[in-house]
N, C-alpha and C. Protein backbone atom coordinates (compact mmCIF):
# COMPACT_ATOMS: atom_id res chain seq x y z
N UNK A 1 -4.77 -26.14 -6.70
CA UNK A 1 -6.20 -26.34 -6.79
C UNK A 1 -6.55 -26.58 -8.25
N UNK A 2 -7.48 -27.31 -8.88
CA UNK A 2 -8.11 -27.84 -9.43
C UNK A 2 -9.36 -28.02 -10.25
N UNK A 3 -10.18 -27.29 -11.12
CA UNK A 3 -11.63 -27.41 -10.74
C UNK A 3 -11.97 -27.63 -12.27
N UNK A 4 -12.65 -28.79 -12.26
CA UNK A 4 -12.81 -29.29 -13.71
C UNK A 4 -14.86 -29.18 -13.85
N UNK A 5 -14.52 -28.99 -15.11
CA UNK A 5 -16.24 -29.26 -15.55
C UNK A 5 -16.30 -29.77 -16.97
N UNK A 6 -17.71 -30.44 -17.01
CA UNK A 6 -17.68 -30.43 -18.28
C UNK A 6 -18.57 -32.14 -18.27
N UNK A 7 -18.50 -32.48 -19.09
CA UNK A 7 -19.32 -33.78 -19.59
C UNK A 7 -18.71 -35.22 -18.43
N UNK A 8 -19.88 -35.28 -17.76
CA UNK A 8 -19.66 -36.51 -16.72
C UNK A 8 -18.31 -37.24 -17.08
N UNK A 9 -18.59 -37.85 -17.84
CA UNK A 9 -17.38 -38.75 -18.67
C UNK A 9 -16.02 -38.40 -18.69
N UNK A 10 -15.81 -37.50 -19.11
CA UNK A 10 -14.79 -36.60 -19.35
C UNK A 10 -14.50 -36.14 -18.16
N UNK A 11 -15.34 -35.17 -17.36
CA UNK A 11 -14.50 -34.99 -15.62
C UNK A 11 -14.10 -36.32 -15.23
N UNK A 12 -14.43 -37.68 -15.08
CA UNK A 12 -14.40 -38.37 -14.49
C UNK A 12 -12.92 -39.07 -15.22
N UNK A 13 -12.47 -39.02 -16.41
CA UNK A 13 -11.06 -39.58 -17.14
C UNK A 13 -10.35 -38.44 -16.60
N UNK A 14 -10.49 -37.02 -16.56
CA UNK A 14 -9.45 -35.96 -15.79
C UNK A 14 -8.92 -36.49 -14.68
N UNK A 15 -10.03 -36.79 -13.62
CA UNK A 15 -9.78 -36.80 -12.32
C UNK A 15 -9.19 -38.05 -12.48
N UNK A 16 -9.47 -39.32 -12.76
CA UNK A 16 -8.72 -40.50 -12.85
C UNK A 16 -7.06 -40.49 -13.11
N UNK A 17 -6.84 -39.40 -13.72
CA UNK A 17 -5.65 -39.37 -14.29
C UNK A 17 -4.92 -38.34 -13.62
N UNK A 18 -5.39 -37.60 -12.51
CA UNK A 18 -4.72 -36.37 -11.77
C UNK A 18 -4.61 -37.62 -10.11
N UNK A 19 -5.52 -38.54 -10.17
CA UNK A 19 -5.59 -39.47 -9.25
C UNK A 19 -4.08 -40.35 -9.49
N UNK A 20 -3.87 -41.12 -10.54
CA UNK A 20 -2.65 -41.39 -10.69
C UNK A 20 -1.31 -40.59 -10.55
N UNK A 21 -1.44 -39.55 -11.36
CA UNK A 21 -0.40 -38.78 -11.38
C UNK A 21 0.58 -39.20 -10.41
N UNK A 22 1.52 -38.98 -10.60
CA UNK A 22 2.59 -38.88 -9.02
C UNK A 22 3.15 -37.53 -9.17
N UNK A 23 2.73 -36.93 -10.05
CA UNK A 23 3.17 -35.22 -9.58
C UNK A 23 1.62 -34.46 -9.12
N UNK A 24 0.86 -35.38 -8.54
CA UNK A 24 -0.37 -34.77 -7.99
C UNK A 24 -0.08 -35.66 -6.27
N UNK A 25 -0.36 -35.09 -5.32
CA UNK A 25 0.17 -35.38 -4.02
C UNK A 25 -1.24 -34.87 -3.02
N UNK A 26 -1.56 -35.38 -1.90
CA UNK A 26 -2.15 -34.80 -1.01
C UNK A 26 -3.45 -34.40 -1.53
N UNK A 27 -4.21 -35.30 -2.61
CA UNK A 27 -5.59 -34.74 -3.11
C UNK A 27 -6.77 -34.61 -2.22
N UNK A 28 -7.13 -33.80 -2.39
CA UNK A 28 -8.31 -33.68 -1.34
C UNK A 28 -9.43 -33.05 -2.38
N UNK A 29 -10.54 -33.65 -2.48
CA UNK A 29 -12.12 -33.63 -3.08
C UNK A 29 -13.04 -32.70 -2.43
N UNK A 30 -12.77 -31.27 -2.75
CA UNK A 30 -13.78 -30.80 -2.02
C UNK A 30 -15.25 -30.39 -2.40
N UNK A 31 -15.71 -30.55 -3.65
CA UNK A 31 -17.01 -31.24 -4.54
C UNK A 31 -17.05 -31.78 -4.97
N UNK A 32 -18.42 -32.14 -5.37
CA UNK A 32 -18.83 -32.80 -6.85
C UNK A 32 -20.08 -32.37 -7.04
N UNK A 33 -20.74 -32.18 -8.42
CA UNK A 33 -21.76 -31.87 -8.53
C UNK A 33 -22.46 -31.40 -10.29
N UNK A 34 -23.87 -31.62 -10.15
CA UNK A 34 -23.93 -31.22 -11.31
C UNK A 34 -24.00 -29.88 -11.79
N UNK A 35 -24.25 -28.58 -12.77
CA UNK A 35 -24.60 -28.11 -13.57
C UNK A 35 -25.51 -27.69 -14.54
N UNK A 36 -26.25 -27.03 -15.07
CA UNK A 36 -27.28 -27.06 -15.53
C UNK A 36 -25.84 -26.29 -16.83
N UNK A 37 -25.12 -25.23 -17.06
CA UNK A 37 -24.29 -24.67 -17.88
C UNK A 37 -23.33 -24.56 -17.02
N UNK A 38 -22.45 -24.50 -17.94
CA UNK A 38 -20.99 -24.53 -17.24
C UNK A 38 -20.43 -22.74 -16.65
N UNK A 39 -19.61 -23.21 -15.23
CA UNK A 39 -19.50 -21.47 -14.70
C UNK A 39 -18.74 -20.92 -15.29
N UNK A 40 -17.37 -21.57 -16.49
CA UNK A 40 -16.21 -21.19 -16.39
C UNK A 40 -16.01 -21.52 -18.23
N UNK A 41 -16.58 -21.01 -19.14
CA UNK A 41 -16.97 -21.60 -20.44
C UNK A 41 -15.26 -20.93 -21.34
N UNK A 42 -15.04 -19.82 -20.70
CA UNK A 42 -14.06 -19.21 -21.47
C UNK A 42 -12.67 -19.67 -20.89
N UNK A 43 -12.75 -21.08 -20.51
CA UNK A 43 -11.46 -21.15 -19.65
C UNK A 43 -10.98 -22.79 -20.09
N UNK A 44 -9.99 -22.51 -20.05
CA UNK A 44 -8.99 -23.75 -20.15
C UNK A 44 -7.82 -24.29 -19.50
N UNK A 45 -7.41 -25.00 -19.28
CA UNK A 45 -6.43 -25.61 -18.59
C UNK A 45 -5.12 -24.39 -18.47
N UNK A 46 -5.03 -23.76 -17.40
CA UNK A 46 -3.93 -23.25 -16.99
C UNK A 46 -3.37 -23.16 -15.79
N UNK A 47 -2.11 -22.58 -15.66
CA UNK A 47 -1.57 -22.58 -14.06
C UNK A 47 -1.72 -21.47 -13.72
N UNK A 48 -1.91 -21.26 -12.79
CA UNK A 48 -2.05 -19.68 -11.91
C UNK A 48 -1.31 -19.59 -10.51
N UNK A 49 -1.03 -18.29 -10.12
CA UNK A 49 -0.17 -18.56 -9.21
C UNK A 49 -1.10 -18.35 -8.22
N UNK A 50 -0.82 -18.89 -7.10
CA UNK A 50 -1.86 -19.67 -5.66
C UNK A 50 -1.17 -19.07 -4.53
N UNK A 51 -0.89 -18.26 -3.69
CA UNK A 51 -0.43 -18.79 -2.17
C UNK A 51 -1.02 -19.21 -1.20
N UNK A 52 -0.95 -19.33 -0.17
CA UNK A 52 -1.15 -20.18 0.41
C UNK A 52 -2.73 -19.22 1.63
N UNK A 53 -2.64 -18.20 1.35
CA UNK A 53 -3.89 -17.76 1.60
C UNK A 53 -5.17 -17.79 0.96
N UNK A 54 -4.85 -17.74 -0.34
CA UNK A 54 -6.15 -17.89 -1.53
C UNK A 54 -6.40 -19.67 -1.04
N UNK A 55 -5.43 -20.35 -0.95
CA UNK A 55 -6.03 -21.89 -1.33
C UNK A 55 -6.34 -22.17 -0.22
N UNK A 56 -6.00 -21.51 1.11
CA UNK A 56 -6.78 -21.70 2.20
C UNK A 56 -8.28 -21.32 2.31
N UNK A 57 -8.57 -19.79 1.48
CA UNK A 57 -9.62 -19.67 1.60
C UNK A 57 -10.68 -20.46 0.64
N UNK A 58 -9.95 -20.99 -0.58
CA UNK A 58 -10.76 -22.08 -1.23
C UNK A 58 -11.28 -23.20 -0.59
N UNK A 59 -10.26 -23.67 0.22
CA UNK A 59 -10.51 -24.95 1.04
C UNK A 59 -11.61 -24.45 2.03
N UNK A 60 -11.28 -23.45 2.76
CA UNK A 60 -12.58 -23.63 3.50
C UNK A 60 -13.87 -22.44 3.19
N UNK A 61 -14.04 -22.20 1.97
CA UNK A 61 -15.01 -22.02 1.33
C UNK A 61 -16.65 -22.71 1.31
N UNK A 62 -17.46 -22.61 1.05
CA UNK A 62 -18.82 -23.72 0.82
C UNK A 62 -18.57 -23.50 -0.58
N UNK A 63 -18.63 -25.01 -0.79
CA UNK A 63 -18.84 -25.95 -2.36
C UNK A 63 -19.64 -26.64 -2.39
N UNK A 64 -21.29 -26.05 -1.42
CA UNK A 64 -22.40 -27.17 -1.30
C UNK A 64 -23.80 -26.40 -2.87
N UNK A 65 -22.59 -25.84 -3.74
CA UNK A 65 -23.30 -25.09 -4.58
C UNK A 65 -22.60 -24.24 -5.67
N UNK A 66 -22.73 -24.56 -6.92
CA UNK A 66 -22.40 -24.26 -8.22
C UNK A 66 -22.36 -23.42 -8.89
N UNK A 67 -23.52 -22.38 -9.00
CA UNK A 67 -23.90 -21.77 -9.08
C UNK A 67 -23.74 -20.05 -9.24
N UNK A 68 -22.73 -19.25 -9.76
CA UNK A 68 -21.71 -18.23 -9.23
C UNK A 68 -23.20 -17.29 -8.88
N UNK A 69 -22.91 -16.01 -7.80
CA UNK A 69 -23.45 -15.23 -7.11
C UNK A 69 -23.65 -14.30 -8.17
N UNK A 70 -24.92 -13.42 -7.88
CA UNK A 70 -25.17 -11.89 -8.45
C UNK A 70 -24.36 -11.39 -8.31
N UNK A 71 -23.85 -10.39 -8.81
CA UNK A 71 -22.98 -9.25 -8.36
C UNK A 71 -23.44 -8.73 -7.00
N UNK A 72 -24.08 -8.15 -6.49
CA UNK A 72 -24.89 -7.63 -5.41
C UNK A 72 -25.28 -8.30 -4.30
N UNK A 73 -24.75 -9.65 -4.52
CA UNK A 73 -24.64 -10.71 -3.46
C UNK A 73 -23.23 -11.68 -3.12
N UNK A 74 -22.04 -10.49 -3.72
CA UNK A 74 -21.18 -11.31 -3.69
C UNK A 74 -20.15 -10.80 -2.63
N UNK A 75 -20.35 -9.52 -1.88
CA UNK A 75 -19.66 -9.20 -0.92
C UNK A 75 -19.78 -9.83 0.14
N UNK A 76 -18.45 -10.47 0.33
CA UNK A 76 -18.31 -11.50 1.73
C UNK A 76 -18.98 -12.68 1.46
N UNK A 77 -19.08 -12.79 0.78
CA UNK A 77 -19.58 -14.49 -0.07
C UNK A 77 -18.05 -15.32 0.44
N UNK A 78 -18.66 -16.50 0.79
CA UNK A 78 -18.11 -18.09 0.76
C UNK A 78 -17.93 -18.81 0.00
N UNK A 79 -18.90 -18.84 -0.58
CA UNK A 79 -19.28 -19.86 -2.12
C UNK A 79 -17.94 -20.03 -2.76
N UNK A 80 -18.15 -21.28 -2.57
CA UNK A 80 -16.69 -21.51 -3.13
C UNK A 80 -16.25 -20.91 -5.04
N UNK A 81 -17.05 -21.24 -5.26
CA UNK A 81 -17.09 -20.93 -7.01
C UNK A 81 -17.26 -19.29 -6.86
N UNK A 82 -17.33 -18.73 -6.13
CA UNK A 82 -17.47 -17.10 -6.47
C UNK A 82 -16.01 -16.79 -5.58
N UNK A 83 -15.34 -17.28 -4.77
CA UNK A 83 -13.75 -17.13 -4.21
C UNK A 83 -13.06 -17.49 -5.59
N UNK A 84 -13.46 -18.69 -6.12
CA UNK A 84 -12.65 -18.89 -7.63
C UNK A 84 -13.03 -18.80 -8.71
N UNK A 85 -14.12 -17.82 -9.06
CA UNK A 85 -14.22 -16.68 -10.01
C UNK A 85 -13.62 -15.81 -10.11
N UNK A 86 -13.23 -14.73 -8.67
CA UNK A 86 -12.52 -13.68 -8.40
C UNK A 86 -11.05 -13.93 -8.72
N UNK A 87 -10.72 -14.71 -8.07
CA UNK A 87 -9.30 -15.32 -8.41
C UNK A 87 -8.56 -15.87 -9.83
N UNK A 88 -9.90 -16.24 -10.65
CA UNK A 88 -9.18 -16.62 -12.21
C UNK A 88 -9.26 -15.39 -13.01
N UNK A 89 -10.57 -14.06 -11.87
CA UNK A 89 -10.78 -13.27 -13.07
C UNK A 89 -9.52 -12.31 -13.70
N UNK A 90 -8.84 -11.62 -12.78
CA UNK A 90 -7.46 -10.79 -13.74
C UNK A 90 -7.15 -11.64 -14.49
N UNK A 91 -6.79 -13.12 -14.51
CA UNK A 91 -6.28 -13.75 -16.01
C UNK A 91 -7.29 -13.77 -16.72
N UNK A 92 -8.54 -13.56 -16.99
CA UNK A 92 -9.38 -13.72 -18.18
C UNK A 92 -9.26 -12.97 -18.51
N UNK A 93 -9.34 -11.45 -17.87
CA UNK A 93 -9.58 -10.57 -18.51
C UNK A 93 -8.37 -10.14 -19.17
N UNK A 94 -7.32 -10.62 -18.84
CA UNK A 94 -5.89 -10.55 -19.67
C UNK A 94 -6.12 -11.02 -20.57
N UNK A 95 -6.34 -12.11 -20.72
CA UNK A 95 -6.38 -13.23 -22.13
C UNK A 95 -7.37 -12.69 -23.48
């Protein structure tokens, strides 16, 4: 999984180039959208380890919204961006 932000322009040369790739396979687009500030400001390009339950529940997550949840509204949340908040957070808080 995947999830880029940042200046129109710039997401759009990422994705162009993860589109070519041939070590990128089986892409599937499950947003797009704008931002008012970015969700993920302290973060940069890394790998994390995924199985195959987390990226299931990403995939079928709702990504009809950007936006990360209150704390107090995040139990049993869908939102896709608050499933992959939780999931990048032990590495931030490592870093």
């Amino acid at each position: 999984m995947q999830y880029f932000e940042g200046p129109e322009d710039g997401v759009a040369s990422v994705y162009e180039r993860v589109l070519q790739s041939t070590s990128h396979t089986g892409i599937v687009e499950l947003a797009r959208g704008r931002v008012s500030t970015r969700q993920f400001p302290y973060w940069s390009m890394h790998r994390l380890p995924a199985d195959q339950l987390l990226v299931g529940k990403l995939a079928r997550a709702d990504w009809s919204r950007f936006k990360k949840s209150e704390p107090e509204d995040i139990a049993g949340s869908m939102w896709g961006i608050d499933v992959l908040a939780a999931a990048v957070a032990p590495y931030v808080q490592a870093a």
